[in-house]
C-alpha atoms as a PDB file:
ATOM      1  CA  UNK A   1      41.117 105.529 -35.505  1.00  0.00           C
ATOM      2  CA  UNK A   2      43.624 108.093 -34.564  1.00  0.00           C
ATOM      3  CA  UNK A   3      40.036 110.685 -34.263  1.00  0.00           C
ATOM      4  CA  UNK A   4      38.085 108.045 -31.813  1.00  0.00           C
ATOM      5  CA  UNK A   5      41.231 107.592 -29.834  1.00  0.00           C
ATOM      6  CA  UNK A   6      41.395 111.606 -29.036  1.00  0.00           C
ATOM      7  CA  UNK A   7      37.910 112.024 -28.585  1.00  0.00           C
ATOM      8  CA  UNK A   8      37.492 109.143 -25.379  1.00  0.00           C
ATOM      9  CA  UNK A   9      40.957 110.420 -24.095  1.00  0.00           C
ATOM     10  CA  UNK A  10      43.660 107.272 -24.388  1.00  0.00           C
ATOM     11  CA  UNK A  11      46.958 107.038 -23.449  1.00  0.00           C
ATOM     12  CA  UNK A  12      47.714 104.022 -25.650  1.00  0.00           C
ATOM     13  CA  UNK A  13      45.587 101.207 -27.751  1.00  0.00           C
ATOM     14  CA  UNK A  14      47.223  98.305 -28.392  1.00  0.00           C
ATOM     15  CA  UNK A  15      45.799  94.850 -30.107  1.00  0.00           C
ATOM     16  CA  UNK A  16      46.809  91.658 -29.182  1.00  0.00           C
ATOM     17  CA  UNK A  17      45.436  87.688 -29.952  1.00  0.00           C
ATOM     18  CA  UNK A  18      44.093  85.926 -32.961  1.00  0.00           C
ATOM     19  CA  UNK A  19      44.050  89.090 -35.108  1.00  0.00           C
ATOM     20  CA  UNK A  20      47.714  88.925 -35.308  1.00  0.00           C
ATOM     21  CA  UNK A  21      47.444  85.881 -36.353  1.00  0.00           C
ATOM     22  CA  UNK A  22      46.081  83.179 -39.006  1.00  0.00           C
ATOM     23  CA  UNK A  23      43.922  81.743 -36.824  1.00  0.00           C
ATOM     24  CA  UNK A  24      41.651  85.258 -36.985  1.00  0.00           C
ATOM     25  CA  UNK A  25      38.501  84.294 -39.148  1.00  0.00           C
ATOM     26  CA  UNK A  26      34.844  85.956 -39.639  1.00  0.00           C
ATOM     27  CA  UNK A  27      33.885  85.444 -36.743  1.00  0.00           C
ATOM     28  CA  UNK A  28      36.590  86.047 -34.784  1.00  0.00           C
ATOM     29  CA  UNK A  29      36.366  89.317 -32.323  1.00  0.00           C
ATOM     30  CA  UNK A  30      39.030  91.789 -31.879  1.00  0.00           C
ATOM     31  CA  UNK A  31      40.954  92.148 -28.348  1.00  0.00           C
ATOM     32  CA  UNK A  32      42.100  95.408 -27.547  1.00  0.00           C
ATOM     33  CA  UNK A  33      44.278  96.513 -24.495  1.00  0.00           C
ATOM     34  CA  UNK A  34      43.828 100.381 -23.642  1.00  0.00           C
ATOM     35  CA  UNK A  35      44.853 102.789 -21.373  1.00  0.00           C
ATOM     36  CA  UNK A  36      42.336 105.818 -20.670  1.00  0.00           C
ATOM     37  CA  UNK A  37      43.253 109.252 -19.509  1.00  0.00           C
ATOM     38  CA  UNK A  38      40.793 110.223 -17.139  1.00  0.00           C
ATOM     39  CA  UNK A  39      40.579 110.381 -13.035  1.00  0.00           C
ATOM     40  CA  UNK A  40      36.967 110.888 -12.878  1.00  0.00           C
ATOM     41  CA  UNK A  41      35.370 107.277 -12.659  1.00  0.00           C
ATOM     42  CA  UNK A  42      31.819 107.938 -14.331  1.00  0.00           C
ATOM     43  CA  UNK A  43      34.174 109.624 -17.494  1.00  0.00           C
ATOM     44  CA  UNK A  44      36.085 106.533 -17.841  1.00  0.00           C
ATOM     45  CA  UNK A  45      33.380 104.166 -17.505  1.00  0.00           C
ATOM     46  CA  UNK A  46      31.420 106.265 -20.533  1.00  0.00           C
ATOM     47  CA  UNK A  47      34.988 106.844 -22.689  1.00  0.00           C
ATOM     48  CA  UNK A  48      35.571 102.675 -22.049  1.00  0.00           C
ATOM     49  CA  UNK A  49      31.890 101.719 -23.170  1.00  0.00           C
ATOM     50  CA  UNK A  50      31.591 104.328 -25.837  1.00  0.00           C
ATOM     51  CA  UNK A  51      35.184 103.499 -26.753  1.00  0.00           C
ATOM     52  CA  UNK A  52      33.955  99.706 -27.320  1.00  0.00           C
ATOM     53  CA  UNK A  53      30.630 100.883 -28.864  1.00  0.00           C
ATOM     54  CA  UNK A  54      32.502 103.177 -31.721  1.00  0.00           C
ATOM     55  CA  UNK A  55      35.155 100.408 -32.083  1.00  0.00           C
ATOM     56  CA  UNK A  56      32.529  97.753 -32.791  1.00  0.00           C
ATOM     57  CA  UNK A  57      30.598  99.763 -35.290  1.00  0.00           C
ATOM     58  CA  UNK A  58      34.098 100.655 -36.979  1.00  0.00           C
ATOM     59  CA  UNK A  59      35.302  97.498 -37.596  1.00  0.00           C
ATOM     60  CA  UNK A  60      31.844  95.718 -37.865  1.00  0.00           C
ATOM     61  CA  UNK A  61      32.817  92.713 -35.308  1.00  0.00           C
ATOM     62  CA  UNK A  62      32.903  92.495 -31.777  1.00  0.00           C
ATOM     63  CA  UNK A  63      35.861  93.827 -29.657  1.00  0.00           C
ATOM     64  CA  UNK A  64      37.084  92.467 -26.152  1.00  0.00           C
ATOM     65  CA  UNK A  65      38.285  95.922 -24.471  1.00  0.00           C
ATOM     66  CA  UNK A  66      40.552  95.225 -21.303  1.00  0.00           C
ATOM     67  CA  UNK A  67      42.235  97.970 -19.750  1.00  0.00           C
ATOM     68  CA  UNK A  68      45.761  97.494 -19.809  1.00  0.00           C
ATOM     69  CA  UNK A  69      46.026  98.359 -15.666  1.00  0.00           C
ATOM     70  CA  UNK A  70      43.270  95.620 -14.980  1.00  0.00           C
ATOM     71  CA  UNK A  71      45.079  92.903 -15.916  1.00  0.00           C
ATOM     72  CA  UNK A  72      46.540  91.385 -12.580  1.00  0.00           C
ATOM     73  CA  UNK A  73      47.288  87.795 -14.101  1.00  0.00           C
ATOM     74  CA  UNK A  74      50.674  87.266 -14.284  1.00  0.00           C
ATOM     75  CA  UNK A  75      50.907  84.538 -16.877  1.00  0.00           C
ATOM     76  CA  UNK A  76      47.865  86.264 -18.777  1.00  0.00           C
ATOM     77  CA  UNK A  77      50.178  89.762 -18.510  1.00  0.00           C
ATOM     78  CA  UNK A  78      53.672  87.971 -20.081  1.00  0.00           C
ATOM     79  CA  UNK A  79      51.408  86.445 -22.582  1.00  0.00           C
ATOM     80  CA  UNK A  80      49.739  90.003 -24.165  1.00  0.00           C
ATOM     81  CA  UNK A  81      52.846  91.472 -23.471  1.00  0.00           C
ATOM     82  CA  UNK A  82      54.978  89.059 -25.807  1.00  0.00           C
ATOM     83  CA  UNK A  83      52.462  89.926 -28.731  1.00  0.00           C
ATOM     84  CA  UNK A  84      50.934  93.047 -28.443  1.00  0.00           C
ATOM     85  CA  UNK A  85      51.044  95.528 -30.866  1.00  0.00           C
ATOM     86  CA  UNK A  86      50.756  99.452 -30.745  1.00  0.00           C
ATOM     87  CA  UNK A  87      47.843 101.345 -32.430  1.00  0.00           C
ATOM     88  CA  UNK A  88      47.844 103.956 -31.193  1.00  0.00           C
ATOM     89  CA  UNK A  89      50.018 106.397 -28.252  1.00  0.00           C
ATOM     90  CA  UNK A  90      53.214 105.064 -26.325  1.00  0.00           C
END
C-alpha cells in the first residue's frame, strides 16, 4: 500500500463507509478519500485513475475514489469526517 501510495504521489488516503463497519459484505466496494500531490492536471487525472486501477486489482473489489478537496457537501463532509480513518500520510 505504502509503495502504490508513493508511486501516484498522495498526500493522504483515508477509508471511510461500510468497510468500517459490519454491514461490509462480498460485494461490498471500498470508498476511499485521497489527496494527490500534483499541480499538473493531466498528472493527477492519470495518478487518480491509475491510483483506482492498482487499488482495485489489490484488493480484488471495486473502490469509490473521491478526492478529499471535491467534496463540497456539507452534510456528506461531517459525515466522512466523523468516520474516516487514516491509511496512509497526515
Amino acid at each position: 500500500m505504502n509503495d502504490l501510495c508513493l508511486q501516484y504521489n498522495l498526500k493522504s488516503l483515508y477509508v471511510f463507509g461500510s468497510v468500517l463497519t459490519k454491514h461490509f459484505n462480498a460485494k461490498s466496494d471500498i470508498d476511499l478519500i485521497v489527496d494527490i500531490d500534483s499541480i499538473d492536471p493531466m498528472v493527477y487525472a492519470d495518478n487518480h485513475f491509475n491510483l483506482k486501477f492498482a487499488l482495485q486489482d489489490l484488493f480484488q473489489r471495486k473502490i469509490a475514489l473521491l478526492e478529499n478537496k471535491a467534496i463540497k457537501n456539507l452534510y456528506l463532509r461531517k459525515n466522512i469526517d466523523q468516520s474516516k480513518a487514516l491509511l496512509y500520510g497526515e
